[in-house]
PDB file of N, CA and C in Angstrom:
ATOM      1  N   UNK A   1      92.689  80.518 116.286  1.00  0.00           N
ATOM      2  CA  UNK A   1      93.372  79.370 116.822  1.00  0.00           C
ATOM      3  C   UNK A   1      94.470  79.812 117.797  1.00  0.00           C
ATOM      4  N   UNK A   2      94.958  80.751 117.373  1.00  0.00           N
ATOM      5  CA  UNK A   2      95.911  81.443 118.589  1.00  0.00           C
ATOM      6  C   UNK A   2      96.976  80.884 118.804  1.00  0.00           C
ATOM      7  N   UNK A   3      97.831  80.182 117.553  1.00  0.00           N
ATOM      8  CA  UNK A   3      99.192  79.865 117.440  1.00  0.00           C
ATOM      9  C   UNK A   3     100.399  80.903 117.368  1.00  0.00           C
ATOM     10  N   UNK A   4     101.351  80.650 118.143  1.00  0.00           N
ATOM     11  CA  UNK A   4     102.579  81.545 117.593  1.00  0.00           C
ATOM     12  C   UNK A   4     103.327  81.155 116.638  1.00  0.00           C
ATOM     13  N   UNK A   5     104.044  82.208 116.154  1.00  0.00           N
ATOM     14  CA  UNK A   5     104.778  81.818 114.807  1.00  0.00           C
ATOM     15  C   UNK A   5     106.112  80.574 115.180  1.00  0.00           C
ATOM     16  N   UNK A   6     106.382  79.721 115.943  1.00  0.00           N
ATOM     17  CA  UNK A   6     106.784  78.956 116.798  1.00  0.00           C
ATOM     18  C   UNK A   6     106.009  78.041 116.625  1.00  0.00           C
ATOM     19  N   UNK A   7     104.937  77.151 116.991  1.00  0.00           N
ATOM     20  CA  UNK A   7     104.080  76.482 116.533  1.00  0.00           C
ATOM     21  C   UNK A   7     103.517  76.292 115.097  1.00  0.00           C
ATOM     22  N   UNK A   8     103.241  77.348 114.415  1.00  0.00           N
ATOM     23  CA  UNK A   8     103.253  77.469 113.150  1.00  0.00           C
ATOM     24  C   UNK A   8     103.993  76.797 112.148  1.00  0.00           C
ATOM     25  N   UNK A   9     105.179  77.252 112.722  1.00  0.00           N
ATOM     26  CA  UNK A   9     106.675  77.054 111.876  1.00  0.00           C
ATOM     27  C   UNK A   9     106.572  75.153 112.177  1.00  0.00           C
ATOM     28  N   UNK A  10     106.071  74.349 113.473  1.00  0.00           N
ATOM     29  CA  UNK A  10     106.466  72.974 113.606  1.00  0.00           C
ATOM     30  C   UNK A  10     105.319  72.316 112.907  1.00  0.00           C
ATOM     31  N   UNK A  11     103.957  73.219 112.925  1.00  0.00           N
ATOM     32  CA  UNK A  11     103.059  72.413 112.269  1.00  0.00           C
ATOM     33  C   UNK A  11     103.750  72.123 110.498  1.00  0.00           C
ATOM     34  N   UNK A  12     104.243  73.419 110.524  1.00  0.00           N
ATOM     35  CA  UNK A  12     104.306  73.312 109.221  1.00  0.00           C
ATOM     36  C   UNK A  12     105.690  72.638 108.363  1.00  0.00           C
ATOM     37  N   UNK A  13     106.471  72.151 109.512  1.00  0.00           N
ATOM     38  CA  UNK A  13     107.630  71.271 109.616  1.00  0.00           C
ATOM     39  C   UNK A  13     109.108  72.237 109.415  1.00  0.00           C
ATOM     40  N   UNK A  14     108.868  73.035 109.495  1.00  0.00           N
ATOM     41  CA  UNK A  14     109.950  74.094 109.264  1.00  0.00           C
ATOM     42  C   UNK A  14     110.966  74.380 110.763  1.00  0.00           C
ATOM     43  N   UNK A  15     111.896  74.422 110.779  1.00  0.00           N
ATOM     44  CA  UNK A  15     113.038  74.524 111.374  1.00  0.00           C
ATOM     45  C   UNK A  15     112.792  75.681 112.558  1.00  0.00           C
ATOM     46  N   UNK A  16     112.538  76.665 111.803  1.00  0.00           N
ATOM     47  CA  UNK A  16     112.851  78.059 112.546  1.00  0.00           C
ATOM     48  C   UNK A  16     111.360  78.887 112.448  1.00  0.00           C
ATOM     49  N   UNK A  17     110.880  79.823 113.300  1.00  0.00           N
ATOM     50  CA  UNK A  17     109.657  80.714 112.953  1.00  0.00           C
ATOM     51  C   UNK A  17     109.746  82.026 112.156  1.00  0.00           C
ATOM     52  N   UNK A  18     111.594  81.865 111.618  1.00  0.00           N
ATOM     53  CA  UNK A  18     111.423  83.407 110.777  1.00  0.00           C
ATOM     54  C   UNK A  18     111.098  83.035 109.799  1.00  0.00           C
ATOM     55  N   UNK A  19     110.791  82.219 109.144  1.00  0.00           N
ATOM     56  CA  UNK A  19     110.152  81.831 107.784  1.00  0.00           C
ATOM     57  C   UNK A  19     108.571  82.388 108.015  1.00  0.00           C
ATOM     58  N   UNK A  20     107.472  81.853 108.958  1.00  0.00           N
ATOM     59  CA  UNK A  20     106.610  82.133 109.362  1.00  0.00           C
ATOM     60  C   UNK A  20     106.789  84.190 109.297  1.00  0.00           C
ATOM     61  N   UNK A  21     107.654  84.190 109.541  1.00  0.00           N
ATOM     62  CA  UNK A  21     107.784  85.837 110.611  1.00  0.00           C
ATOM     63  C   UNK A  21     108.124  86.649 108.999  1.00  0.00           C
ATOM     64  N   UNK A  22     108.602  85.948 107.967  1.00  0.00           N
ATOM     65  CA  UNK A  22     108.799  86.539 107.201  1.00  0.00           C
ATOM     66  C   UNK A  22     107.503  86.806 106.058  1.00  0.00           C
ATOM     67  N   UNK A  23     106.994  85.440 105.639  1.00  0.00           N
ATOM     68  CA  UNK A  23     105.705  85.255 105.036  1.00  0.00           C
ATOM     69  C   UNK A  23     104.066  86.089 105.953  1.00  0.00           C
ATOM     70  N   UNK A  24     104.304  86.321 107.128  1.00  0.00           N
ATOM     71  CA  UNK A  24     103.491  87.192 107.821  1.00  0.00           C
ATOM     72  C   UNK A  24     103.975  88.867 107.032  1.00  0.00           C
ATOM     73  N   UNK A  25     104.834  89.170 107.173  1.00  0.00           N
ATOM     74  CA  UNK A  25     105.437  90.659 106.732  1.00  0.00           C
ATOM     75  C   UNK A  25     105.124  90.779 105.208  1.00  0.00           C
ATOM     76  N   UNK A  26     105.039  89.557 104.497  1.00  0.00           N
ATOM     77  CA  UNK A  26     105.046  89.742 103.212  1.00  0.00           C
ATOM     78  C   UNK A  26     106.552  90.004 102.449  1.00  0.00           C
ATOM     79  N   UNK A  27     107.229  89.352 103.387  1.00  0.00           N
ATOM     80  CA  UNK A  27     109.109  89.533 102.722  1.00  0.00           C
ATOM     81  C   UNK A  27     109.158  88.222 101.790  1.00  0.00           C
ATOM     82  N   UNK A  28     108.106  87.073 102.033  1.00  0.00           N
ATOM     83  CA  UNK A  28     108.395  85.977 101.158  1.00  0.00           C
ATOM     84  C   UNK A  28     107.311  85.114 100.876  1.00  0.00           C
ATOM     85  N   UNK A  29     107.333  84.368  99.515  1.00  0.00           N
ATOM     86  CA  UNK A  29     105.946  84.081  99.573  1.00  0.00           C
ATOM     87  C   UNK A  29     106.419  82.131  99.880  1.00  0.00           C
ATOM     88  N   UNK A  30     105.276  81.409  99.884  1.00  0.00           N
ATOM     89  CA  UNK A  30     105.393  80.280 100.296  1.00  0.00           C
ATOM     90  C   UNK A  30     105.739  79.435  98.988  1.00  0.00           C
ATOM     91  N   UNK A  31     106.498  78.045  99.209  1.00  0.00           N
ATOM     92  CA  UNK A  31     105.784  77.122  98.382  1.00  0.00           C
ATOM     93  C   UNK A  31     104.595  76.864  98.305  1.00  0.00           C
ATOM     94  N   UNK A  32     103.506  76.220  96.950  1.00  0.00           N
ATOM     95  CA  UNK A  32     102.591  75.965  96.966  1.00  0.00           C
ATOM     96  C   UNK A  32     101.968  74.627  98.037  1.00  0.00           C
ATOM     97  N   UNK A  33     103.503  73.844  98.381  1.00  0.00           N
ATOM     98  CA  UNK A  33     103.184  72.978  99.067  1.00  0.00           C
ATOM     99  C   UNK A  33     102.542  73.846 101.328  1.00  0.00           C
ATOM    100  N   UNK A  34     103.483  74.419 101.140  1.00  0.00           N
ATOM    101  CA  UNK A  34     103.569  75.209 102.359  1.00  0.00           C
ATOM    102  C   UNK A  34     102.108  76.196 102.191  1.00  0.00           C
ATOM    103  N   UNK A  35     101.597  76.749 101.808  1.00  0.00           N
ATOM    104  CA  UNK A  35     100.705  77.500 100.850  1.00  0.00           C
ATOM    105  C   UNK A  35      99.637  76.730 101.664  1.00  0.00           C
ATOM    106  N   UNK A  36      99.332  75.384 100.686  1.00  0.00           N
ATOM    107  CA  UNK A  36      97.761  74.131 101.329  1.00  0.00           C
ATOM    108  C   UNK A  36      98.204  74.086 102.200  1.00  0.00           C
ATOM    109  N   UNK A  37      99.504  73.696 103.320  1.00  0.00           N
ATOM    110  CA  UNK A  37      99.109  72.958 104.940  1.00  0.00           C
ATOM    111  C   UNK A  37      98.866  74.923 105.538  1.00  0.00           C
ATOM    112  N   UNK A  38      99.423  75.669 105.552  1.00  0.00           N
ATOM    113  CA  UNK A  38      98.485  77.039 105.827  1.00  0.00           C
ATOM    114  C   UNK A  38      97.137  76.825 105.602  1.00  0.00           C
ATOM    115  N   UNK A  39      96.866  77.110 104.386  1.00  0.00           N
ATOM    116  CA  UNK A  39      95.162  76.503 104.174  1.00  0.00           C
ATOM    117  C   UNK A  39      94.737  75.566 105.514  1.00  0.00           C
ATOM    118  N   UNK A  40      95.337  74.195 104.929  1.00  0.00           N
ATOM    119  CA  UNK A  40      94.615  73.315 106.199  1.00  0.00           C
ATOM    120  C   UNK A  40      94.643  72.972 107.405  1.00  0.00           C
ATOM    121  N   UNK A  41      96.177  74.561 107.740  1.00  0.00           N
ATOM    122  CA  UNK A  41      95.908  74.607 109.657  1.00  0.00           C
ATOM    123  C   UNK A  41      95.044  75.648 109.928  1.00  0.00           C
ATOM    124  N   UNK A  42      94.855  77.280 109.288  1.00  0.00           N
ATOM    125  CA  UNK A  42      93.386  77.705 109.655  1.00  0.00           C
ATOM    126  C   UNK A  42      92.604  77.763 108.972  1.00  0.00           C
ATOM    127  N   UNK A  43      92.308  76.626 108.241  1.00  0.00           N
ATOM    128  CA  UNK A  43      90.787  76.036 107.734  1.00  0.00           C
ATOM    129  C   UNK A  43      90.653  77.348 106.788  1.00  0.00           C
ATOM    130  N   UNK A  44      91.019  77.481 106.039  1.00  0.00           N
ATOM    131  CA  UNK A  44      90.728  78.557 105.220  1.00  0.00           C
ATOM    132  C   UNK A  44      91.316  78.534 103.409  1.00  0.00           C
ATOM    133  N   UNK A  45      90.614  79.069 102.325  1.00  0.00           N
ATOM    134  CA  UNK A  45      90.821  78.741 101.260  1.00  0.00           C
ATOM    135  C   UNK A  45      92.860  79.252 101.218  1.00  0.00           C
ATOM    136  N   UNK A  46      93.256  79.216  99.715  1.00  0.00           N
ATOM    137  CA  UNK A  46      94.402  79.968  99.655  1.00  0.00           C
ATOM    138  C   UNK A  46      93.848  81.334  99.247  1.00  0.00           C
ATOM    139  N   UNK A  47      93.107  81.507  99.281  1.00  0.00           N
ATOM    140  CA  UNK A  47      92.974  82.797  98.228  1.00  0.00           C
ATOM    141  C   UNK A  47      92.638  83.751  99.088  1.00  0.00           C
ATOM    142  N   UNK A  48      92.057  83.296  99.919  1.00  0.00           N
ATOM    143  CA  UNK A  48      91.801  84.136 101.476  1.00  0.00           C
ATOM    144  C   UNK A  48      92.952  84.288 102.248  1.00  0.00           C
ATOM    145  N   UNK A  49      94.139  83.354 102.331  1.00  0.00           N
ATOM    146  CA  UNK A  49      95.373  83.784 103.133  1.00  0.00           C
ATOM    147  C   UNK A  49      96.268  84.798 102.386  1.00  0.00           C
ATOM    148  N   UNK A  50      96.151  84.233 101.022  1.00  0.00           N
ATOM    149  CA  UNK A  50      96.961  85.370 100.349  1.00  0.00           C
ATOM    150  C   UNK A  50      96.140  86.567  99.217  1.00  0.00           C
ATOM    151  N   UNK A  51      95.173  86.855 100.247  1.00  0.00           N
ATOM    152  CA  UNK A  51      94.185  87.836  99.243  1.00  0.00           C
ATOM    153  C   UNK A  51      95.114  88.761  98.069  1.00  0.00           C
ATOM    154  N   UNK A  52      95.909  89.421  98.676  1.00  0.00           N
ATOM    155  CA  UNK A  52      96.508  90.873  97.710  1.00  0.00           C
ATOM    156  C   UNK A  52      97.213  89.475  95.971  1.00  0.00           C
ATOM    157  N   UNK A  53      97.952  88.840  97.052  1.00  0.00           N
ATOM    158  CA  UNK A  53      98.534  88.580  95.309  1.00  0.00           C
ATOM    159  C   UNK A  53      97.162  87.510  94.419  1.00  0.00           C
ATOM    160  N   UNK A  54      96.384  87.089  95.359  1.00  0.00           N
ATOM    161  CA  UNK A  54      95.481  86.174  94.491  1.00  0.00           C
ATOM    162  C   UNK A  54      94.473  87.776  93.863  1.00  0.00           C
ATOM    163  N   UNK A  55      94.578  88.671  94.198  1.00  0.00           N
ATOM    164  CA  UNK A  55      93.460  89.356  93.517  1.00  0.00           C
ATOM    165  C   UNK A  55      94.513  90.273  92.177  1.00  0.00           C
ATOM    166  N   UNK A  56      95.890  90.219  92.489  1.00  0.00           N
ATOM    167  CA  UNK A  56      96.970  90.976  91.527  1.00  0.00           C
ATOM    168  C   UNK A  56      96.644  89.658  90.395  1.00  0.00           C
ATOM    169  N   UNK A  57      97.178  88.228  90.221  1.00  0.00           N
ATOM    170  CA  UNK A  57      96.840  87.696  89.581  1.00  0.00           C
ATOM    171  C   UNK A  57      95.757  87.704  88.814  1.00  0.00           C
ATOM    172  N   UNK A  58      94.350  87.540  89.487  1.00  0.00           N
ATOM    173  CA  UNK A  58      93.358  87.604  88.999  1.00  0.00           C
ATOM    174  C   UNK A  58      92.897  88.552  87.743  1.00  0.00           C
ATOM    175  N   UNK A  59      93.573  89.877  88.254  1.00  0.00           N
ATOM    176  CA  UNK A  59      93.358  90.768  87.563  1.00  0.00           C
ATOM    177  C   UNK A  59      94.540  90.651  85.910  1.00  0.00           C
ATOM    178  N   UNK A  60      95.428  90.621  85.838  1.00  0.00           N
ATOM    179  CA  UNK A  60      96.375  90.163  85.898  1.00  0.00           C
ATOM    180  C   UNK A  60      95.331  89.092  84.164  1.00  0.00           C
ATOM    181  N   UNK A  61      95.155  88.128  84.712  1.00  0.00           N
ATOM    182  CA  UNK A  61      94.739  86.838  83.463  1.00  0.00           C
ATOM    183  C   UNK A  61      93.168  87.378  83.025  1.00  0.00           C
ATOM    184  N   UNK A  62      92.530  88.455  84.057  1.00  0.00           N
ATOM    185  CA  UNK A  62      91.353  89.087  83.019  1.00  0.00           C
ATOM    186  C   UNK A  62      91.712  89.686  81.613  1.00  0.00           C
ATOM    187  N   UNK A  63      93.142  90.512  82.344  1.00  0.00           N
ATOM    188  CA  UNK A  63      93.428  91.552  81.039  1.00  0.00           C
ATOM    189  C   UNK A  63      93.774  90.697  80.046  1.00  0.00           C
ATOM    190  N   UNK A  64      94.450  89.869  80.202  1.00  0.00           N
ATOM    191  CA  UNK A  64      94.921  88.820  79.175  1.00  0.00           C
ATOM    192  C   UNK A  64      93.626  88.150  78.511  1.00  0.00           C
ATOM    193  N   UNK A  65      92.751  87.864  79.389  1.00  0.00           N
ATOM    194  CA  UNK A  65      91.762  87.424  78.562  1.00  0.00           C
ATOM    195  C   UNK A  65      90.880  87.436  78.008  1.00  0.00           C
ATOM    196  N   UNK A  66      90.944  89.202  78.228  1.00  0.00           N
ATOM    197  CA  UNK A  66      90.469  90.604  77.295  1.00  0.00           C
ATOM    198  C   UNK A  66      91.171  90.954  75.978  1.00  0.00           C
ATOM    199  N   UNK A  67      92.443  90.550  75.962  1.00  0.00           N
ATOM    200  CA  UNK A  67      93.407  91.039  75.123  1.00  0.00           C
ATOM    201  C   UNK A  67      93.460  89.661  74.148  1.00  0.00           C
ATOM    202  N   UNK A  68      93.438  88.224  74.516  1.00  0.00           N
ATOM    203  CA  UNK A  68      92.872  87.255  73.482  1.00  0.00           C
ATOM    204  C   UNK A  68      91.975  87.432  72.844  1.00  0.00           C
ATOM    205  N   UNK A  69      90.734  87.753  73.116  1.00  0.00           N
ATOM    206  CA  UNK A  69      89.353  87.449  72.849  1.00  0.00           C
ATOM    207  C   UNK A  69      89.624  89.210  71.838  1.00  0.00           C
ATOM    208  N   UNK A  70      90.299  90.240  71.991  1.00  0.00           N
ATOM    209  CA  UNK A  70      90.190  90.961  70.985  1.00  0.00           C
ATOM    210  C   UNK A  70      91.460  90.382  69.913  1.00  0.00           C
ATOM    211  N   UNK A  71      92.000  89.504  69.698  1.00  0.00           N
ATOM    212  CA  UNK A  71      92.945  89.001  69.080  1.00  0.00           C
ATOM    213  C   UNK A  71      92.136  88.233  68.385  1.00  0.00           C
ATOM    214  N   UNK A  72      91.412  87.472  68.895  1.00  0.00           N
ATOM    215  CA  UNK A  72      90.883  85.936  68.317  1.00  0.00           C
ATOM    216  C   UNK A  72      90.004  86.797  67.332  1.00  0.00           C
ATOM    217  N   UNK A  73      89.036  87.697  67.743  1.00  0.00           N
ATOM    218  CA  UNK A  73      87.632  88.535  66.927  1.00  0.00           C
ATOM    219  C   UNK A  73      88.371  89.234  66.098  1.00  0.00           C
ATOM    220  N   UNK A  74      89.601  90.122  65.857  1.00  0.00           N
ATOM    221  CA  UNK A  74      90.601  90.763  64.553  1.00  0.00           C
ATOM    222  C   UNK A  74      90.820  89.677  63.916  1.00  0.00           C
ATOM    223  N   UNK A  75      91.148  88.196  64.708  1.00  0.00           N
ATOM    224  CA  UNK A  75      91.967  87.092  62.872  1.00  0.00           C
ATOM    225  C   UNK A  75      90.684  86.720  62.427  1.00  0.00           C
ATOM    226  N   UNK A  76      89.605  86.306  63.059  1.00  0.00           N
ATOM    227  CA  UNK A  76      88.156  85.801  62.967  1.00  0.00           C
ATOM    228  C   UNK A  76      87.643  86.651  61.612  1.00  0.00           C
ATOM    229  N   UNK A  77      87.953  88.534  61.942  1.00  0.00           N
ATOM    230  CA  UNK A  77      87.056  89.456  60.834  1.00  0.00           C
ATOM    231  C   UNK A  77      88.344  89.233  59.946  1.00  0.00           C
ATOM    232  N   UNK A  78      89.122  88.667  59.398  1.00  0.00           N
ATOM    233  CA  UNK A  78      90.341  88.664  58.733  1.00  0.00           C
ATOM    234  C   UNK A  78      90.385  87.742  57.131  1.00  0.00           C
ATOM    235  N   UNK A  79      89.818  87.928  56.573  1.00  0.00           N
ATOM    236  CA  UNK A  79      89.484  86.413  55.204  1.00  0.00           C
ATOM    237  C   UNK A  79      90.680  86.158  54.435  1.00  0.00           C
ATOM    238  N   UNK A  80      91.190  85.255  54.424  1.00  0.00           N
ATOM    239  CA  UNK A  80      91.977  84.677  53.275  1.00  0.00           C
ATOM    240  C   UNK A  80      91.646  84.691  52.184  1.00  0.00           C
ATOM    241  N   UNK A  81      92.235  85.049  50.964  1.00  0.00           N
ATOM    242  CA  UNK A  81      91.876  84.908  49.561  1.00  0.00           C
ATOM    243  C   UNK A  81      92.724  83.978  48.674  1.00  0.00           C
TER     244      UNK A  81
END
């Protein structure tokens, strides 16, 4: 689309383009609201604009939901008397 961080910053109703200039560098992350209109100015999922932390997360709630599921199967083999 070939916007500058100047345009960016008005689509996205923001004041100034160092917000833009900063969230490009990775110095700050967005609101979730700011987050979707990104999404829906270059047509693109969130998870694709912010690949690194959507794949840190991801990883992130596997382990956790590796670490339940061996929690749940220890109280499960566990009998009350």
């Amino acid at each position: 689309m070939g916007l500058t961080q100047t345009q960016v910053a008005k689509l996205l109703g923001s004041k100034t383009h160092k917000s833009v200039g900063r969230m490009e560098m990775g110095k700050a992350s967005p609101s979730l609201r700011t987050a979707l209109k990104l999404a829906a100015l270059y047509r693109a999922p969130v998870d694709f604009l912010f690949r690194q932390l959507y794949m840190q997360l991801r990883d992130e709630i596997r382990i956790k939901e590796q670490q339940l599921k061996s929690v749940d199967a220890n109280v499960q083999g566990v009998q009350i008397v």
